[in-house]
Protein backbone atom coordinates (compact mmCIF):
# COMPACT_ATOMS: atom_id res chain seq x y z
CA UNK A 1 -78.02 -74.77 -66.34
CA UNK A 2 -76.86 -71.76 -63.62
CA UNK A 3 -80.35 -69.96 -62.87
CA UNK A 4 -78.55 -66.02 -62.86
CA UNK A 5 -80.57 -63.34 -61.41
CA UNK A 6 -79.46 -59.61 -62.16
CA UNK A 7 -80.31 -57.41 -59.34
CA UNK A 8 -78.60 -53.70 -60.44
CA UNK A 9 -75.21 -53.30 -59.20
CA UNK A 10 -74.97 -57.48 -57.98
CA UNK A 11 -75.77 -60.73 -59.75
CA UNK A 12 -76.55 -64.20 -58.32
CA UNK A 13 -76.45 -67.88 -58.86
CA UNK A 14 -79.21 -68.53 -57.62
CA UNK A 15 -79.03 -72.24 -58.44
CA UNK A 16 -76.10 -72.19 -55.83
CA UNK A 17 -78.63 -71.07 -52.73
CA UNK A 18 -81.70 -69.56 -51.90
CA UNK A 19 -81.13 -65.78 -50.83
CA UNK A 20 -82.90 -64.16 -47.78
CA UNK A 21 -84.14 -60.89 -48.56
CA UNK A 22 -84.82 -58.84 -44.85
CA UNK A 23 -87.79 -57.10 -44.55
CA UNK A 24 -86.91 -53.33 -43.01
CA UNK A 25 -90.26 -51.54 -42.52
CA UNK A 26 -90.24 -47.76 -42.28
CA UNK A 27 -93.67 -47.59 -41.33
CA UNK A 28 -95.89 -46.98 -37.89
CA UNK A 29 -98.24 -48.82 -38.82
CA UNK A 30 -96.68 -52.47 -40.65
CA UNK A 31 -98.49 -55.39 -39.18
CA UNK A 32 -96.30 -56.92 -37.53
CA UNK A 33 -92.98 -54.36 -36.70
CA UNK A 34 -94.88 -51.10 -36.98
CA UNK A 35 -93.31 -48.39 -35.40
CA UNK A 36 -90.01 -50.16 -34.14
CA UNK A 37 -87.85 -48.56 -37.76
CA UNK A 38 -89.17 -45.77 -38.07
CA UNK A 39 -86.38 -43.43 -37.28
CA UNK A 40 -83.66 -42.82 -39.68
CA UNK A 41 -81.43 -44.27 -36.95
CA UNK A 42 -82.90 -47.12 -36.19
CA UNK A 43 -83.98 -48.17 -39.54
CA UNK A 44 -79.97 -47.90 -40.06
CA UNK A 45 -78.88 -50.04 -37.37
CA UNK A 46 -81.57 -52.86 -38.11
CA UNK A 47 -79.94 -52.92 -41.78
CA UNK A 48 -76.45 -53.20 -40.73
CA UNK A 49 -77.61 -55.87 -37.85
CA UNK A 50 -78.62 -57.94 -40.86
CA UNK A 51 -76.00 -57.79 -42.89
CA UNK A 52 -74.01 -59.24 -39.60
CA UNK A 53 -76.82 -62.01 -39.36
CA UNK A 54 -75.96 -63.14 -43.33
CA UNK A 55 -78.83 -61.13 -44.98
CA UNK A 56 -78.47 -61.26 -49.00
CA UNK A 57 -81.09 -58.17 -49.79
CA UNK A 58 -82.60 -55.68 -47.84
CA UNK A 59 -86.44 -54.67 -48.96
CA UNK A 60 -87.33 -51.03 -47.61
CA UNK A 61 -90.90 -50.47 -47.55
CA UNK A 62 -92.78 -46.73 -46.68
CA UNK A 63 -96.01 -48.19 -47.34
CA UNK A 64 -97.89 -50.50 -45.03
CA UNK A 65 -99.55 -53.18 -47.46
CA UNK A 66 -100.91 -54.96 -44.41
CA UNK A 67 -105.05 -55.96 -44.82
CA UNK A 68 -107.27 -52.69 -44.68
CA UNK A 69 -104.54 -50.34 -44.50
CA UNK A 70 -104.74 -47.04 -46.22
CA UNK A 71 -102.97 -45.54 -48.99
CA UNK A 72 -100.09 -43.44 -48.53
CA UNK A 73 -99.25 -39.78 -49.90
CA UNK A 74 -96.35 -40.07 -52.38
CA UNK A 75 -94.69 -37.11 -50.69
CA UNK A 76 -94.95 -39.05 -47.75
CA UNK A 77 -93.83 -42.08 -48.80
CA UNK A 78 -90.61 -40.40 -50.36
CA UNK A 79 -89.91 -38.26 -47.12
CA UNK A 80 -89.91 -41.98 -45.57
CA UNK A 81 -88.00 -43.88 -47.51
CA UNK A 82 -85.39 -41.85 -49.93
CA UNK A 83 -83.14 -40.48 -46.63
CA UNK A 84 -82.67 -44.22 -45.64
CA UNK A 85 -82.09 -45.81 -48.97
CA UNK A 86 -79.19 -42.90 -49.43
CA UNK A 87 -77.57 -44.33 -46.53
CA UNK A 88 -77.60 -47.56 -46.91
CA UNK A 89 -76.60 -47.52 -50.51
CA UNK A 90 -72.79 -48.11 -49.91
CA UNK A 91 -73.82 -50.74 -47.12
CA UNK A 92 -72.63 -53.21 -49.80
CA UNK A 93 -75.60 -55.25 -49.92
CA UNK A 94 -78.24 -55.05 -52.79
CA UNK A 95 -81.40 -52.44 -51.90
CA UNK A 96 -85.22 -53.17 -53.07
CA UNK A 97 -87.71 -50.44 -52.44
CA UNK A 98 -91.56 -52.26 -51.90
CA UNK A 99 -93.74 -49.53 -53.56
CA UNK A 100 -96.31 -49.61 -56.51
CA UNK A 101 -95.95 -46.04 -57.32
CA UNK A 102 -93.74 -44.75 -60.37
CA UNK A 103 -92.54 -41.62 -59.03
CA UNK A 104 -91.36 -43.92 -55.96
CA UNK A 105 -89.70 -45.83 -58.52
CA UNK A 106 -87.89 -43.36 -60.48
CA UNK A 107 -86.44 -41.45 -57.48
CA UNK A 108 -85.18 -44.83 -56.13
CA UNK A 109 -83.36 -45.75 -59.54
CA UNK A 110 -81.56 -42.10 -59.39
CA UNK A 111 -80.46 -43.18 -55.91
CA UNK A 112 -79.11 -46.50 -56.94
CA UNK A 113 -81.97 -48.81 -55.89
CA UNK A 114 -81.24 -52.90 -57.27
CA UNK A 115 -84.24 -53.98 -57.14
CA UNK A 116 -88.25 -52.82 -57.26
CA UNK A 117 -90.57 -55.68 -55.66
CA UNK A 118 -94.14 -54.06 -56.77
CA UNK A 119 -97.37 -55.69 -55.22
CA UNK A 120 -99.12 -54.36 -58.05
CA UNK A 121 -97.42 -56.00 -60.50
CA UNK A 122 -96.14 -52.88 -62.68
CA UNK A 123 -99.96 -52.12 -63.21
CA UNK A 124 -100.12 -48.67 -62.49
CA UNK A 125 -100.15 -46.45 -65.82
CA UNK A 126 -96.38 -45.51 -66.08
CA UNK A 127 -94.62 -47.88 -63.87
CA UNK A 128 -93.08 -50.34 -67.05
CA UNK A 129 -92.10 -47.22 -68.35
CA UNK A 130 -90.26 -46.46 -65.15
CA UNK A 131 -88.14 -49.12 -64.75
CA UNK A 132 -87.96 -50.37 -68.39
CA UNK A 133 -84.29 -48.92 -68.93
CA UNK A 134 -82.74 -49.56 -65.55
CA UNK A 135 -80.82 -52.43 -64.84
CA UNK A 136 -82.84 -53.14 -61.54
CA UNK A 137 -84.63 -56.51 -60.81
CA UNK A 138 -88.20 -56.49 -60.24
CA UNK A 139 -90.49 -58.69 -58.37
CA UNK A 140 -94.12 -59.24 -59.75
CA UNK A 141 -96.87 -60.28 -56.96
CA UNK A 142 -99.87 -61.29 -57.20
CA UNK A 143 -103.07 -59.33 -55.49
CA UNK A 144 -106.40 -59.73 -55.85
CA UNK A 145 -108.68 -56.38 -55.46
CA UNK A 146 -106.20 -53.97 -53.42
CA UNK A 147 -105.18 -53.80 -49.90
CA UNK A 148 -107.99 -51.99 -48.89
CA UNK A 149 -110.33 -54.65 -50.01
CA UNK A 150 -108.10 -57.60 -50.40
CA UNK A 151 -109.19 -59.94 -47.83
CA UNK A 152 -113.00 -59.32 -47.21
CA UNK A 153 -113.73 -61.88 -50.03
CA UNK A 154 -111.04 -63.69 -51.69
CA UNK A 155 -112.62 -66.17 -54.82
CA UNK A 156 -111.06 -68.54 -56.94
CA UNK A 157 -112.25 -71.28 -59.39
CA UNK A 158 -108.50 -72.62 -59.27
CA UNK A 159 -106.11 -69.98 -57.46
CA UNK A 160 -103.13 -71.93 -58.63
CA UNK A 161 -104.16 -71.17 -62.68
CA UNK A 162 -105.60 -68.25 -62.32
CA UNK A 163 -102.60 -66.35 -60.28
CA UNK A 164 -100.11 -68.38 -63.03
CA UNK A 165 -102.25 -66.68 -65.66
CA UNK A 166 -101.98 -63.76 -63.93
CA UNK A 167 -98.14 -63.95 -63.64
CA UNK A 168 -97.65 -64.48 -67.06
CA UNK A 169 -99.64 -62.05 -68.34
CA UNK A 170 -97.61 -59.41 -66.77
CA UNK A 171 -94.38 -61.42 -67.51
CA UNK A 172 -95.22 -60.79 -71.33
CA UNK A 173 -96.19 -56.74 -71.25
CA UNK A 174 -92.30 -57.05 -69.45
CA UNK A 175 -90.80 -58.56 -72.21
CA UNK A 176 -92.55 -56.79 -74.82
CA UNK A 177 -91.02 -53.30 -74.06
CA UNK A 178 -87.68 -54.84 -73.53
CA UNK A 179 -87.05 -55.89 -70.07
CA UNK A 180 -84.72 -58.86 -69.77
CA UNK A 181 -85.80 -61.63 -67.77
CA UNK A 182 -82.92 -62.42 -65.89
CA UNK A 183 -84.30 -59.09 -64.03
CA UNK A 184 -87.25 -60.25 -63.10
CA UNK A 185 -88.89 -63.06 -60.37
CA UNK A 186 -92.33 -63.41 -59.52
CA UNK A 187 -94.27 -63.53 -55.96
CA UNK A 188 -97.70 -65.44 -55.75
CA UNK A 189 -98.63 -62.83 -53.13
CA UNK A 190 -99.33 -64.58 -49.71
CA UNK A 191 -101.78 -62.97 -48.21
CA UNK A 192 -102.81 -60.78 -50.53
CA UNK A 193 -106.76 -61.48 -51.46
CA UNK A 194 -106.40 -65.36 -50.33
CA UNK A 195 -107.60 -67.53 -47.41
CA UNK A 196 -105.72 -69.57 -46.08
CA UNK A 197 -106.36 -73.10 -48.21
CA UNK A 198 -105.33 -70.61 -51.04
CA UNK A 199 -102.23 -69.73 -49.60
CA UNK A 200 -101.40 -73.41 -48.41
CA UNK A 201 -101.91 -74.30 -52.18
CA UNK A 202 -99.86 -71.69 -53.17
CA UNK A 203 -97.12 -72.75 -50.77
CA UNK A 204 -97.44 -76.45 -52.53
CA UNK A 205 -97.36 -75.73 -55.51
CA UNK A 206 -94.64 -73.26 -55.81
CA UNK A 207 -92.50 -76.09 -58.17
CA UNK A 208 -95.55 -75.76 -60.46
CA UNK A 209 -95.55 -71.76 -60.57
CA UNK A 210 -91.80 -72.07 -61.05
CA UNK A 211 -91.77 -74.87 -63.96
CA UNK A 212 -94.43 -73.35 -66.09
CA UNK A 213 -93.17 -70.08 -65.65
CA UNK A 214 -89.67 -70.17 -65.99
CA UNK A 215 -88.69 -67.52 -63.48
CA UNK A 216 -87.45 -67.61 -60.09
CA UNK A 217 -90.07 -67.26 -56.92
CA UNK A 218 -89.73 -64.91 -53.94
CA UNK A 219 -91.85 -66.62 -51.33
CA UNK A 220 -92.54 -63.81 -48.10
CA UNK A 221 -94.75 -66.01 -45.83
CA UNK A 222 -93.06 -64.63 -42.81
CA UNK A 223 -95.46 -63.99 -39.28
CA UNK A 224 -98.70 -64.01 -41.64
CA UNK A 225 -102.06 -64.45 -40.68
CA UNK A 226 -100.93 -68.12 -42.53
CA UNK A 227 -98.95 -69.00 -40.37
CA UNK A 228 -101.19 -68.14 -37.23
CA UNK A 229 -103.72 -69.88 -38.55
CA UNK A 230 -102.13 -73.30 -38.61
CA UNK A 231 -100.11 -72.63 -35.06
CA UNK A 232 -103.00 -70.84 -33.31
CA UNK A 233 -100.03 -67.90 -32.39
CA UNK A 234 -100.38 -64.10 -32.58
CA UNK A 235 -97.66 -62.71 -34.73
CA UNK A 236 -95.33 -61.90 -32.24
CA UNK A 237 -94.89 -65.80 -31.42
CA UNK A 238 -94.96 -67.11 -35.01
CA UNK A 239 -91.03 -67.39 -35.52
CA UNK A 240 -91.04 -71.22 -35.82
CA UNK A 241 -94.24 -71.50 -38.33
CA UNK A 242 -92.45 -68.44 -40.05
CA UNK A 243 -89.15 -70.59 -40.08
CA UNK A 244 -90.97 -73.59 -41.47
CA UNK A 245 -93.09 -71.68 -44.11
CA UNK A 246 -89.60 -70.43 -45.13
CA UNK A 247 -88.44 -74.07 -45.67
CA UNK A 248 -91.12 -75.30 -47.26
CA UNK A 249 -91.47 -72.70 -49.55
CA UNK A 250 -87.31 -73.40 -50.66
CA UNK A 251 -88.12 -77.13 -50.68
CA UNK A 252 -90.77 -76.45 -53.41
CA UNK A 253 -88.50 -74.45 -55.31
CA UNK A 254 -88.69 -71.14 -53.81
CA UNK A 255 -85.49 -69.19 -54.77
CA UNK A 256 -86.00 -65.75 -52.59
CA UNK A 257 -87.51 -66.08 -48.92
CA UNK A 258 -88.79 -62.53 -47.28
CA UNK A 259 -88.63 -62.44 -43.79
CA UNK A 260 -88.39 -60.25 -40.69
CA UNK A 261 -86.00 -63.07 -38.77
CA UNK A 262 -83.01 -63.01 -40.55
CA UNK A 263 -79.92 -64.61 -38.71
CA UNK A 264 -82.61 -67.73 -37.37
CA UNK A 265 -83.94 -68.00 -41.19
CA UNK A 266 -80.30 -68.10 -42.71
CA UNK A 267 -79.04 -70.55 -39.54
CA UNK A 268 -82.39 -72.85 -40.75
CA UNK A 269 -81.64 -72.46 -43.79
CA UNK A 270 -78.09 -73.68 -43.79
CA UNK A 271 -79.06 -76.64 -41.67
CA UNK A 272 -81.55 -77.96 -44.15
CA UNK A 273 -79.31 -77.01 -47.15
CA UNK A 274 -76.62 -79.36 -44.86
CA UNK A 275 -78.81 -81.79 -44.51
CA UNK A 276 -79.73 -82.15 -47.91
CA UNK A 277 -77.36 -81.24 -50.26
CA UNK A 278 -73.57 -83.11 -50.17
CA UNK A 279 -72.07 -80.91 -52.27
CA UNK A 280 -73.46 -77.56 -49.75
CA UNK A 281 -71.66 -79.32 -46.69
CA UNK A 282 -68.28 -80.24 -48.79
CA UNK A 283 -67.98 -76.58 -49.96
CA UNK A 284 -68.75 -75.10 -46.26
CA UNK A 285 -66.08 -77.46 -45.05
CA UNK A 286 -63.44 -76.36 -47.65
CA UNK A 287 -64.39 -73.03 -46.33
CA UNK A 288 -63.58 -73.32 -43.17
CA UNK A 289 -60.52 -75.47 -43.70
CA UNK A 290 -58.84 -72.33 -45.94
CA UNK A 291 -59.74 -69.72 -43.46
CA UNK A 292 -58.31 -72.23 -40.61
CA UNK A 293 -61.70 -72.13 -38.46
């Protein structure tokens, strides 16, 4: 059976391949590209250097979500993020907006937003009610406790169970006001209020999250403290980890990778798919025979 995923004005296969969703931070203060997309301009050119480099979504975030990081003003989260989701709307590639808050959601639906990837889960009071009668996809992740607080303590009895029950929780208050699920995917939240054995049995059991669930998984591992903590790198050297937590999240079953390193995670990830999969290889080929390359 084809696994389709609506995501507003596109739909995928996503049996067919995993998509890359780019990360494009609007933010001075993101963990790991703070600062560098901050401008209108800029932020513009990083999205159309993606698309070039084979990107299948484009996630625009005004809000840093990074450990310990403050809230954000709504005013000044629109003021960051509306002017460049207007101009990238025609870029013909399919727009998420990260944000938690409602009003952030609404304003992106009028301007034609595809997809709404909330790290609150739809929690806060009037976000279902928000996006319950668009035709956007939406992403629930996991969190414990908020960013603020996430990662001074993180428990679990078994954080596999306990973020499944989690997931499906919110999955059901979805369904019950009428939201299809071909719209929606989940995220077990790396990062957010784990350590790192949490995250690493996360990562393996992302099959397990998938199967009992019944709903695709967006895995974003990319340069987190995860990966540094297994390579010993600071997060401007952690391109191969992020690489290989991007493969091993697909080889679990992870449908949606979020990353800052597009064109090297879509070049890995057509290697492996090469590698593994006779029928990927045979269709490339035909490609490139009909286009005479």
């Amino acid at each position: 059976m084809r696994q389709y995923f609506q995501c507003g004005r596109f739909g995928f296969d996503l049996v067919a391949k995993p998509l890359v969703m780019g990360i494009l931070n609007v933010t001075p203060d993101s963990f790991s590209d703070g600062g560098r997309f901050g401008s209108l301009e800029f932020a513009l050119s990083r999205a159309e250097d993606m698309v070039i480099e084979g990107v299948d979504l484009i996630d625009i975030g005004g809000e840093s979500s990074r450990p310990g990081a403050p809230a954000l003003a709504l005013d000044e989260e629109l003021r960051r993020v509306m002017p460049v989701l207007y101009a990238l709307r025609d870029l013909g590639k399919p727009l998420s907006i990260d944000t938690y808050k409602p009003e952030v959601m609404r304003e992106a639906i009028l301007a034609g937003v595809d997809m709404i990837n909330d790290i609150n889960a739809f929690r806060a009071p009037g976000a279902l009610e928000a996006v319950a009668g668009s035709d956007c996809a939406l992403c629930v992740m996991h969190m414990q406790s908020s960013p603020q607080t996430m990662q001074q303590a993180p428990s679990y009895d078994d954080v596999v169970r306990e973020v499944t029950d989690f997931l499906r929780e919110r999955i059901d208050a979805m369904l019950a006001i009428g939201i299809e699920r071909q719209r929606i995917c989940i995220d077990p939240g790396f990062g957010f209020g784990k350590t790192v054995e949490h995250n690493y049995a996360l990562l393996r059991n992302i099959g397990k999250l998938q199967q009992e669930l019944g709903l695709p998984v967006l895995a974003g591992v990319s340069r987190k403290s995860m990966i540094g903590a297994v390579t010993g790198k600071p997060v401007e050297q952690r391109l191969a980890g992020s690489l290989a937590g991007a493969l091993a999240a697909v080889a679990q079953g992870a449908r949606i990778v979020r990353v800052h390193d597009v064109v090297e995670t879509v070049d890995a990830l057509t290697v492996w798919q090469a590698g593994t999969t006779h029928s990927f290889i045979h269709s490339f080929t035909e490609q490139k025979r009909k286009h005479g390359t």
